[in-house]
N, C-alpha and C. Protein backbone atom coordinates (compact mmCIF):
# COMPACT_ATOMS: atom_id res chain seq x y z
N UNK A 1 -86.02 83.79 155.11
CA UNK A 1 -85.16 82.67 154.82
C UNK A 1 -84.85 81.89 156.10
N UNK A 2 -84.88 82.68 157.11
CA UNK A 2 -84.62 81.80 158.33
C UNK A 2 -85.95 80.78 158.57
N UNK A 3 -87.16 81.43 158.19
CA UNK A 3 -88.17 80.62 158.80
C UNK A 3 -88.08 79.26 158.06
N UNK A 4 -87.54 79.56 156.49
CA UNK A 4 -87.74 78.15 155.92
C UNK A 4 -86.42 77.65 155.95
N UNK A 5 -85.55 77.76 156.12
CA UNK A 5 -84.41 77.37 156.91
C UNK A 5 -84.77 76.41 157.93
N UNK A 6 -85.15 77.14 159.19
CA UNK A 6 -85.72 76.57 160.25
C UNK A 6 -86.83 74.97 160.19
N UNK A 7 -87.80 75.19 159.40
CA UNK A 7 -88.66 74.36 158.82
C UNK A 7 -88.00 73.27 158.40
N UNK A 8 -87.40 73.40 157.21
CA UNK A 8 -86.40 72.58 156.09
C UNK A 8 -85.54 71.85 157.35
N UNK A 9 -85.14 72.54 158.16
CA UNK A 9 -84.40 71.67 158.97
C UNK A 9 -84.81 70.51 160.16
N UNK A 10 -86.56 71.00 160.80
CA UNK A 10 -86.77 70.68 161.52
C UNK A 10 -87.42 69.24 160.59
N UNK A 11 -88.41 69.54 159.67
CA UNK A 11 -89.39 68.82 159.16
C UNK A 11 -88.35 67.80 157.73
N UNK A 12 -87.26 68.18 157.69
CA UNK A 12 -86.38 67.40 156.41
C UNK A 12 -86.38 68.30 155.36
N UNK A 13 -84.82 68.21 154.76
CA UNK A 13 -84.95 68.91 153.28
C UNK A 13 -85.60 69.21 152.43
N UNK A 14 -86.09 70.37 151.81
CA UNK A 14 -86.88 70.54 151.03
C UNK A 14 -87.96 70.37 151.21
N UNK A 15 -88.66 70.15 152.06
CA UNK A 15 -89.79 70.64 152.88
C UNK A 15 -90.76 71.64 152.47
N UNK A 16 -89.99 73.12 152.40
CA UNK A 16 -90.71 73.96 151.81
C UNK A 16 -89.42 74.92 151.12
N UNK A 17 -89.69 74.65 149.58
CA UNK A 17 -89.28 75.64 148.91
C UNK A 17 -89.26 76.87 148.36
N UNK A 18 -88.75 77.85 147.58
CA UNK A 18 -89.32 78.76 147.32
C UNK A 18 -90.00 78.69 146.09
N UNK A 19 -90.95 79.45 145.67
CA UNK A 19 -91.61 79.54 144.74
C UNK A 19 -91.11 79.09 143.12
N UNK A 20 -89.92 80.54 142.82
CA UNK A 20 -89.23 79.64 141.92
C UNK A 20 -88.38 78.87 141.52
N UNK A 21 -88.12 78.36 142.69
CA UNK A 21 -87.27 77.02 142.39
C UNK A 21 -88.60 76.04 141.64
N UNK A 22 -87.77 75.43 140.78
CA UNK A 22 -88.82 74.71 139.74
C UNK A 22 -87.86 73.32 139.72
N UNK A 23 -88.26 72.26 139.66
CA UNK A 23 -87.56 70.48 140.06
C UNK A 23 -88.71 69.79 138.66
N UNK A 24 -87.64 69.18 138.13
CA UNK A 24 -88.12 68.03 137.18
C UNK A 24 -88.66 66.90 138.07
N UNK A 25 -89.75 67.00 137.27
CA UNK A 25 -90.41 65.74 137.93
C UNK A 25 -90.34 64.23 137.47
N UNK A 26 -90.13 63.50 138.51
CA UNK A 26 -90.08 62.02 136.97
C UNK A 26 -90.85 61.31 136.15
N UNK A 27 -92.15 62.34 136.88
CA UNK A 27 -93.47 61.47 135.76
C UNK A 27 -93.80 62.15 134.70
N UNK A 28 -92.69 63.35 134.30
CA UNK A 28 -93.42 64.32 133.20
C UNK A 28 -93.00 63.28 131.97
N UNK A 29 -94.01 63.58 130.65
CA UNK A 29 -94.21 62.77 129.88
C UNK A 29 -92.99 63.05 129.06
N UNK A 30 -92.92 62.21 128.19
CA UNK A 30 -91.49 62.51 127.37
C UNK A 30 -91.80 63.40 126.30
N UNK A 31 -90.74 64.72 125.95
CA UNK A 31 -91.38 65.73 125.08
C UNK A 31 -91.31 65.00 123.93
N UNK A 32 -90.88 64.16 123.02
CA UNK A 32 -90.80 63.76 121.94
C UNK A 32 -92.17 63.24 121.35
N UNK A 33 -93.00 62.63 122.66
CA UNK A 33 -94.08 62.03 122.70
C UNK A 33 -95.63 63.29 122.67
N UNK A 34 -94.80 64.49 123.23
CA UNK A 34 -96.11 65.20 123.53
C UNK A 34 -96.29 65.82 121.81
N UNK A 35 -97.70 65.79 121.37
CA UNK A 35 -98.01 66.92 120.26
C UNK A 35 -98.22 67.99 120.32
N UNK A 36 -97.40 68.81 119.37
CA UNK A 36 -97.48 70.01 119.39
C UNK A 36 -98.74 71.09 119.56
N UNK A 37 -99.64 70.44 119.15
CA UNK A 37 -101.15 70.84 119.60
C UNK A 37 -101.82 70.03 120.87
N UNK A 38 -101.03 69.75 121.86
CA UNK A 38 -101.50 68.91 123.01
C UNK A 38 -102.77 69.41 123.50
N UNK A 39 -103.49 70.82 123.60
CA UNK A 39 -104.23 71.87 124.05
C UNK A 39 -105.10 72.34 122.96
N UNK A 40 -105.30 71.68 121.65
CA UNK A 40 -106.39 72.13 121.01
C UNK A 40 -106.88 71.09 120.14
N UNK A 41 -106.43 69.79 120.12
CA UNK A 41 -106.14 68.53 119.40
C UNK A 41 -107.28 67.34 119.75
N UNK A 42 -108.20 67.44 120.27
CA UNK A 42 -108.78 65.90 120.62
C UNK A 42 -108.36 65.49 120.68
N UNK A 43 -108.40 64.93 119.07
CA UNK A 43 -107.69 63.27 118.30
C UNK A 43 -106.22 63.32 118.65
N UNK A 44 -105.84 64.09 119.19
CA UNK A 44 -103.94 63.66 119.51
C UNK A 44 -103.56 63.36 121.10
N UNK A 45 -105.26 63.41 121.59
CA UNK A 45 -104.39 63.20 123.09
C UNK A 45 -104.41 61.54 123.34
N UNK A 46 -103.71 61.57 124.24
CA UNK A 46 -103.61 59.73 124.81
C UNK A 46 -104.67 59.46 125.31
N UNK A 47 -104.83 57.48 124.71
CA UNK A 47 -106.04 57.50 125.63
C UNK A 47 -105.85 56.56 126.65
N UNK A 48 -105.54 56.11 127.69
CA UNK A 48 -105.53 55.39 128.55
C UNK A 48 -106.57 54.47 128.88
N UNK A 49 -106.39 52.94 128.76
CA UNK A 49 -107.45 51.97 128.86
C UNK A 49 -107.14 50.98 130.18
């Protein structure tokens, strides 16, 4: 903890975290939007043009 202490402090916050610390990201898609078969679905994924 000191080393990333040390780090985090030298290089800026959060720098390097620990593993499970887990942070929402702001590009995750909105769950309302994802289908429940996102992973076996073809026809349900997005298509981007």
């Amino acid at each position: 903890m000191q080393t990333l202490d040390a780090i985090n402090q030298k290089m800026g916050k959060h720098t390097l975290q620990l593993g499970g610390v887990r942070k929402q990201a702001p590009w995750q898609i909105k769950r309302e939007l994802l289908s429940p078969r996102y992973t076996t679905r073809w026809d349900e994924l997005l298509m981007v043009k």
